[in-house]
Protein backbone atom coordinates (compact mmCIF):
# COMPACT_ATOMS: atom_id res chain seq x y z
CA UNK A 1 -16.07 -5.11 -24.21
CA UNK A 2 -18.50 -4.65 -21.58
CA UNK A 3 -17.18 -2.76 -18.25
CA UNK A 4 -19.03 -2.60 -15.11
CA UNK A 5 -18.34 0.20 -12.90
CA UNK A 6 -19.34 -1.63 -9.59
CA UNK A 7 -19.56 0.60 -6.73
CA UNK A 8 -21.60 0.57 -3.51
CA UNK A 9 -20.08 3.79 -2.49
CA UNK A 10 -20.00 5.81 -5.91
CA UNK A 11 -17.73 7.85 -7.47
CA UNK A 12 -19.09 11.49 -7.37
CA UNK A 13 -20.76 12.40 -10.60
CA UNK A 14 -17.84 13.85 -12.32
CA UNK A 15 -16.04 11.24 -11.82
CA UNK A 16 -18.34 8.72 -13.41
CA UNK A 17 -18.23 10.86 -16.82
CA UNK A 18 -15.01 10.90 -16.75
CA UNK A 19 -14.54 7.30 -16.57
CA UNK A 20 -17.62 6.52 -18.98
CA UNK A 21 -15.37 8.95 -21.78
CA UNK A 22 -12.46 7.52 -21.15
CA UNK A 23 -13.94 3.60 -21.93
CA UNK A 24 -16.54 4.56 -24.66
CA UNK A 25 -13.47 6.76 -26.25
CA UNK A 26 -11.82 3.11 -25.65
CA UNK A 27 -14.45 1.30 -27.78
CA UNK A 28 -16.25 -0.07 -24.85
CA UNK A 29 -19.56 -0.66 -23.03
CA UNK A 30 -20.37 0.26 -19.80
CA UNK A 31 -22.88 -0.24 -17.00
CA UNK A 32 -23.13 1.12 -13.76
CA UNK A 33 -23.93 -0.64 -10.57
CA UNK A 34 -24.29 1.98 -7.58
CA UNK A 35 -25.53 1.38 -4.13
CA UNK A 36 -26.38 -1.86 -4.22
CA UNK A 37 -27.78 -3.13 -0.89
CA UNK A 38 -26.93 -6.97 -1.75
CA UNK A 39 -24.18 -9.66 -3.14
CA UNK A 40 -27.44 -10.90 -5.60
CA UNK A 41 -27.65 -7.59 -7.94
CA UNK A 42 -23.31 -7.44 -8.17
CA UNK A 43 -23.42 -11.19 -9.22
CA UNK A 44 -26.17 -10.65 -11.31
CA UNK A 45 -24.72 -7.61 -12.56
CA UNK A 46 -20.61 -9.03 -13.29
CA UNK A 47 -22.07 -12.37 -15.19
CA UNK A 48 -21.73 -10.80 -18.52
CA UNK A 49 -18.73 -8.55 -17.68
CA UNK A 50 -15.53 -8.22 -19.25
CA UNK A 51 -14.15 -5.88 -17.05
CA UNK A 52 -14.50 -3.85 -13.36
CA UNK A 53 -13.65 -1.35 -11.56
CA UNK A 54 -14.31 -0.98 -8.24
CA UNK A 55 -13.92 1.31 -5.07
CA UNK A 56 -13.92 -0.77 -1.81
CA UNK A 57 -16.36 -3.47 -2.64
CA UNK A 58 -15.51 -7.30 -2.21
CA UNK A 59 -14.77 -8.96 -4.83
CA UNK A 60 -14.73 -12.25 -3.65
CA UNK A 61 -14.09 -15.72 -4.80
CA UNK A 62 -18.30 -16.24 -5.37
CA UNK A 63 -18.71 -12.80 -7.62
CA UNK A 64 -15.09 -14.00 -9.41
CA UNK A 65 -17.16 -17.60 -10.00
CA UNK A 66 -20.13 -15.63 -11.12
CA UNK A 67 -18.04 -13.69 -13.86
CA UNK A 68 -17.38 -15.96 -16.60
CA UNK A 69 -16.46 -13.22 -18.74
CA UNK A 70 -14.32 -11.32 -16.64
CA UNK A 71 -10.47 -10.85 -17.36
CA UNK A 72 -9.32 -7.87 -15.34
CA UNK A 73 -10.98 -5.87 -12.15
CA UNK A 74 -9.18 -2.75 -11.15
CA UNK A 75 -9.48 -1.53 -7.45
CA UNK A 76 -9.79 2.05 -8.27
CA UNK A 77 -7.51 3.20 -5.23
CA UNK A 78 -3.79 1.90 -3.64
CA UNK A 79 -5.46 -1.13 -1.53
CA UNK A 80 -6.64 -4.10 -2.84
CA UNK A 81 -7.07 -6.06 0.06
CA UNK A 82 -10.91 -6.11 -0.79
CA UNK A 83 -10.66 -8.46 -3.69
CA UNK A 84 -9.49 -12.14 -3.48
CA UNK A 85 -6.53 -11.84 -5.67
CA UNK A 86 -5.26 -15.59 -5.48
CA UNK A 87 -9.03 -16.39 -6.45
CA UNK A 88 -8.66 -14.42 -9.21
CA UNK A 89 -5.23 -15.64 -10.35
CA UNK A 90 -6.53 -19.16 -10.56
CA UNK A 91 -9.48 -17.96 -12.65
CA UNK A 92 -6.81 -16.43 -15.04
CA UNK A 93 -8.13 -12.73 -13.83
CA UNK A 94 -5.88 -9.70 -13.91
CA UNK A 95 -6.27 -7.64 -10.61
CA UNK A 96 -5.14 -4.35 -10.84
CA UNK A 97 -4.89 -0.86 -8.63
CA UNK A 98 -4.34 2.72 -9.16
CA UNK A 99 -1.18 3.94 -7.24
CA UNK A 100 -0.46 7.45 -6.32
CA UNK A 101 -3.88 8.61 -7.17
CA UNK A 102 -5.16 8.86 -4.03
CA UNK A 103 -1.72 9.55 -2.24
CA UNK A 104 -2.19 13.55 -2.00
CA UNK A 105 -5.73 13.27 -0.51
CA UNK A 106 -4.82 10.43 2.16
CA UNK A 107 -1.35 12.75 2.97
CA UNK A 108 -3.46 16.03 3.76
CA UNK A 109 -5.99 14.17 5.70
CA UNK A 110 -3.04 13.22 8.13
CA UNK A 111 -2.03 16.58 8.46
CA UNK A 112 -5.58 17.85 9.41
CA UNK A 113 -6.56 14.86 11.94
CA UNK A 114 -2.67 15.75 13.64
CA UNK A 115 -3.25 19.78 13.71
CA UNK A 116 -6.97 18.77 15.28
CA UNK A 117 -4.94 16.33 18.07
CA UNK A 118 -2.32 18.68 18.89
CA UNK A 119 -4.87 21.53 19.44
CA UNK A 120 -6.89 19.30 22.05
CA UNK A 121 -9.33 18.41 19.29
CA UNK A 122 -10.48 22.34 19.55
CA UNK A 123 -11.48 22.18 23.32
CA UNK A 124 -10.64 25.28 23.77
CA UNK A 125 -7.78 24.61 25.93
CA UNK A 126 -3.94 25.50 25.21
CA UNK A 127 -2.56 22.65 22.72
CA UNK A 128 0.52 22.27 20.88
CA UNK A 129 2.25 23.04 17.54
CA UNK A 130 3.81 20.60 15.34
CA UNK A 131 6.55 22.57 14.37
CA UNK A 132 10.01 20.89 15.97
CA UNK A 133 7.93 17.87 16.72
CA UNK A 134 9.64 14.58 15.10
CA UNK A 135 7.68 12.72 12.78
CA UNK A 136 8.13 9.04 12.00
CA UNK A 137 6.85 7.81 8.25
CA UNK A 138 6.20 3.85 8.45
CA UNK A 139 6.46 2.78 4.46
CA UNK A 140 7.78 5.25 1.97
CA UNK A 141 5.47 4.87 -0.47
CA UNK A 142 3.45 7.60 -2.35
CA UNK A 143 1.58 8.52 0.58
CA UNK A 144 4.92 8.70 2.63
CA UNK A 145 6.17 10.88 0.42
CA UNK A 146 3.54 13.42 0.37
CA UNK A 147 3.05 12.93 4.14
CA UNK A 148 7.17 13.93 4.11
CA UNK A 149 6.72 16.77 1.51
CA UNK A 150 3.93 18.48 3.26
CA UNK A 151 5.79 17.58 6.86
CA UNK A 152 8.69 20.18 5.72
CA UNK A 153 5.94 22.92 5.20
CA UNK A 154 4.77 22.66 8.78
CA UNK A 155 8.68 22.85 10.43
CA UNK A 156 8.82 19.06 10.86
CA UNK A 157 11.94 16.68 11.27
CA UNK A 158 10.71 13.46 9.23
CA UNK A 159 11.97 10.27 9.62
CA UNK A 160 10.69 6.71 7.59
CA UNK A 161 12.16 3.52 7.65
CA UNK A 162 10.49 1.44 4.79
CA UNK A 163 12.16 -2.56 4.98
CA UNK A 164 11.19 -1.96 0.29
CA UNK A 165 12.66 1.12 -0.29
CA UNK A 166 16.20 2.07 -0.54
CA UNK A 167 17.52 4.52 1.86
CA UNK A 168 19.53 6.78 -0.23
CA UNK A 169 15.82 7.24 -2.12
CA UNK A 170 14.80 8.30 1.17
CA UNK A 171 17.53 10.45 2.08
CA UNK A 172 17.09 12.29 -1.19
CA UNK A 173 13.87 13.71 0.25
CA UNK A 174 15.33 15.11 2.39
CA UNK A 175 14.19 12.85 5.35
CA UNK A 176 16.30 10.78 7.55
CA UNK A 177 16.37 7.09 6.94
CA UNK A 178 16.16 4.91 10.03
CA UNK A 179 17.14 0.74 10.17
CA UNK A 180 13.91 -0.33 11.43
CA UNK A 181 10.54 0.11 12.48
CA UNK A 182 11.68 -0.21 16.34
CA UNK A 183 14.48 3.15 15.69
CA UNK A 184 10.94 4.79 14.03
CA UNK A 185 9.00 4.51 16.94
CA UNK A 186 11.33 5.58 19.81
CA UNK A 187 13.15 8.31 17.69
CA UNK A 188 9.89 10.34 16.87
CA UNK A 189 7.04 12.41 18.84
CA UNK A 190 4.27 10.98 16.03
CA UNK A 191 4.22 7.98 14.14
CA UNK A 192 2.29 7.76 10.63
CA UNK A 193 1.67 4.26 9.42
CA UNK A 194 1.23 4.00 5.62
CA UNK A 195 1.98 0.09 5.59
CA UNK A 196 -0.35 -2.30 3.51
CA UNK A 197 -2.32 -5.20 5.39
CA UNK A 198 -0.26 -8.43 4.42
CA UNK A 199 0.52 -11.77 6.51
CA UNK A 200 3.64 -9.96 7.60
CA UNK A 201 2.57 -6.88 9.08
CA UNK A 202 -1.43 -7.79 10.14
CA UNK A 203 -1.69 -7.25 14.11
CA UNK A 204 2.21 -6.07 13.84
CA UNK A 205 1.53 -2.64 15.16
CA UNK A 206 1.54 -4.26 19.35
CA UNK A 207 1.99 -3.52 22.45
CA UNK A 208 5.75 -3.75 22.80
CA UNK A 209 6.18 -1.64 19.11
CA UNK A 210 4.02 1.57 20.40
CA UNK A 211 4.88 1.18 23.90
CA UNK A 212 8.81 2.52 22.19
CA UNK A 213 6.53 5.69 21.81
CA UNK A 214 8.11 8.71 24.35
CA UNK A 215 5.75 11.02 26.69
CA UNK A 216 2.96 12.09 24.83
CA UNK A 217 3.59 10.17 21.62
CA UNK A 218 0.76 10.20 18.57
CA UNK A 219 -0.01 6.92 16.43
CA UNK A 220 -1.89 7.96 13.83
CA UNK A 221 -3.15 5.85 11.27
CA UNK A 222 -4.72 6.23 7.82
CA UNK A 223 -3.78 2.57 6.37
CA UNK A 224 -5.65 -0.32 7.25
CA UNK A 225 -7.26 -1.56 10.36
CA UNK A 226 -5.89 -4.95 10.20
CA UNK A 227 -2.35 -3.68 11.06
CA UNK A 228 -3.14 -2.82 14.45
CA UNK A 229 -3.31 -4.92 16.72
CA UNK A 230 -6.41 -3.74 19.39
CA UNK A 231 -6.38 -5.32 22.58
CA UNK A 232 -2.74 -5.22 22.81
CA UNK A 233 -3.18 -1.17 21.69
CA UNK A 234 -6.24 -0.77 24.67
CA UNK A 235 -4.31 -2.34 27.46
CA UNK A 236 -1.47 -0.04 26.70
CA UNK A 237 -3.65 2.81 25.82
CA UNK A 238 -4.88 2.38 29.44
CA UNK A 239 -1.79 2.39 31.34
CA UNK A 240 -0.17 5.73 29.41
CA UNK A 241 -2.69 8.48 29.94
CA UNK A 242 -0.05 10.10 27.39
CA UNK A 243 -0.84 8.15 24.33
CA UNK A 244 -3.06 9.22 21.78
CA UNK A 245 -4.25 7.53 18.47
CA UNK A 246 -5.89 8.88 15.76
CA UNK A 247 -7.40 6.82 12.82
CA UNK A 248 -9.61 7.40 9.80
CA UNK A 249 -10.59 3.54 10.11
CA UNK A 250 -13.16 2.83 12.53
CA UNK A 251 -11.74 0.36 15.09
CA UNK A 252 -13.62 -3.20 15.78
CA UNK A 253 -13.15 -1.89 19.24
CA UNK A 254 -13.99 1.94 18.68
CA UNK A 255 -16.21 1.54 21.93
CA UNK A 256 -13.62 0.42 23.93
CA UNK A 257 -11.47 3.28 22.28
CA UNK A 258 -13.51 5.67 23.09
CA UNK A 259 -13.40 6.26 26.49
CA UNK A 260 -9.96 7.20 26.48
CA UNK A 261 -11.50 10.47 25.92
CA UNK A 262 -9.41 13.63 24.29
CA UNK A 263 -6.68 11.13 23.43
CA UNK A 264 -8.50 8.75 20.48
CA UNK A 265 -10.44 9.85 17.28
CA UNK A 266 -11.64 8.38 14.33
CA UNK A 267 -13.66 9.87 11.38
CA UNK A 268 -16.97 7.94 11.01
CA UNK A 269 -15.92 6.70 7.96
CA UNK A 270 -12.30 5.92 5.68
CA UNK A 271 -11.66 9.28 4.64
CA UNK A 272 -8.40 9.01 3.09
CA UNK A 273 -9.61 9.09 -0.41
CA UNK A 274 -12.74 10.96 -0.30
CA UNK A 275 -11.69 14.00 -2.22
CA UNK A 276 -13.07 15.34 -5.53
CA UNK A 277 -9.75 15.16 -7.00
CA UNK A 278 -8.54 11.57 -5.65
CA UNK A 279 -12.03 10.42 -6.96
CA UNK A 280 -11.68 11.58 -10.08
CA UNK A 281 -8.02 10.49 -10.69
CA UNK A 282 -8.21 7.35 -9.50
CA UNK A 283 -10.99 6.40 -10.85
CA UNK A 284 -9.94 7.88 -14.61
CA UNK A 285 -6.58 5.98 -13.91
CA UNK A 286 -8.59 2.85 -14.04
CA UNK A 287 -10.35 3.59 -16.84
CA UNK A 288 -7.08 3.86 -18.89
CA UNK A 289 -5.49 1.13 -17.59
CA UNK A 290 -8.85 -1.23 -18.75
CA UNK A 291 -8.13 0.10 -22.25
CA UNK A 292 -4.32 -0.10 -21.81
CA UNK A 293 -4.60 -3.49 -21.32
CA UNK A 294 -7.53 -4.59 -24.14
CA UNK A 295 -5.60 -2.24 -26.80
CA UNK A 296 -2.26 -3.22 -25.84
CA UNK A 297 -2.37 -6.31 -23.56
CA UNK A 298 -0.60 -3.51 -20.58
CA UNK A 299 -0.67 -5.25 -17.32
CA UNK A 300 1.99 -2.68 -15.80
CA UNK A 301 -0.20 -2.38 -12.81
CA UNK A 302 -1.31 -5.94 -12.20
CA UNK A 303 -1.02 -6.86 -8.22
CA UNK A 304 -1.64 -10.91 -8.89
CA UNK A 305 0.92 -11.75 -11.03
């Protein structure tokens, strides 16, 4: 089979032996696509593929059309947001991701953005510590629970209410499980999101939810951008000269963000992921689940069923 690794941003070098072993150990082909500046060379490219894996490219319903081949993509990574997975479904396409592999990266990166934010983004003035602070864990997934294990470390109290995920799992952390996402935001000091961007929770993170926030409360978000909702988080952003937010995903608004100056931030890019290690594991994860599924017909991680 032929697989095409399909990647505008690429997997660091290592990475991409890794995964060419793993599918030529598999019995298959494969072709590399990197930086492409243009839909024409990934359409061109996916006609004659079997198989993808991808990073944060679009796979939309014109490069699914384009792939007559094609019978499974993997999103090398926990979101898959960035392929058209109903598209895909009706052109009898498995769509796959990589949980977990990404989960440790995307957990320490909250950690360092909240030590920057508490220390007055290294001003040079007097800032905080975050031990004793309470932190609140939206989704209990496997970046919650890293975000929870390394919380413990730094002296935390950790909280997460997850509507998915039982709360005796949570309480087995060691973490208090709350009843809902309202309890999460006026309990804690600093509220992680870790939700996925679905119908349901899109523009959910308001006004009235982060306004529950007390005195000098931190949102700090490493999920998706769609999940907050910006104008509503401006205006209140504007009237609490407490409130910060801190993001690794560049707001549509990030001008408008910005001059709420020493209380926003956000990393040029997504940086959750963008780790040797997460690179390499995710995108070796993907690798064996393509031959998982054309040796064994394994769809264990299939999103689009």
């Amino acid at each position: 089979m032929k697989v095409l690794i399909a990647t505008e941003k690429p997997f660091a070098a290592a990475a991409v032996e890794g995964i060419r072993k793993e599918l030529e150990e598999g019995g298959h082909e494969v072709v590399l696509l990197e930086k492409y500046t243009d839909s024409q060379a990934l359409l061109a490219a996916v006609a004659n593929a079997d198989a993808m894996i991808v990073r944060s490219d679009k796979i939309t319903a014109e490069v699914l059309h384009a792939a007559k081949q094609l019978k499974i993509v993997v999103r090398a990574g926990a979101g898959y947001d960035n392929v058209d997975c109903e598209e895909a479904k009706k052109q009898n396409v498995v769509v796959e991701n990589t949980p977990g592999q990404n989960s440790n990266a995307v957990a320490e990166l909250v950690f360092g953005l909240l030590v920057y934010t508490v220390r007055n983004f290294y001003n040079g003035k007097a800032g905080s510590e975050l031990k004793g602070k309470k932190l609140g864990i939206l989704a209990f997934g496997n970046v919650g629970r890293n975000v929870a294990r390394i919380a413990k470390g730094f002296g935390m109290e950790t909280f997460a209410y997850d509507e998915y995920c039982p709360a005796d799992v949570i309480e087995a952390a060691g973490v208090h499980a709350l009843t809902s996402r309202d309890e999460l935001f006026k309990q804690c000091d600093i509220v992680s999101l870790h939700i996925p961007a679905t119908p349901e929770t899109k523009q959910s993170i308001n006004y009235q939810v982060v306004n529950q926030l007390g005195k000098g409360g931190i949102l700090i978000n490493t999920a998706r951008k769609e999940i907050i909702n910006e104008p509503d988080l401006l205006r209140l952003m504007a009237e609490r000269e407490d409130l910060k937010y801190i993001t690794d995903i560049k707001p549509d608004a990030d001008a408008e963000f910005c001059k709420f100056e020493g209380r926003y931030f956000s990393t040029p890019k997504k940086m959750g992921a963008q780790t040797a290690e997460a690179n390499t594991n995710a995108g070796i994860a993907a690798a064996q689940q393509i031959n998982a599924f054309f040796k064994e017909g394994c769809t264990k991680f299939q999103v689009n069923k």
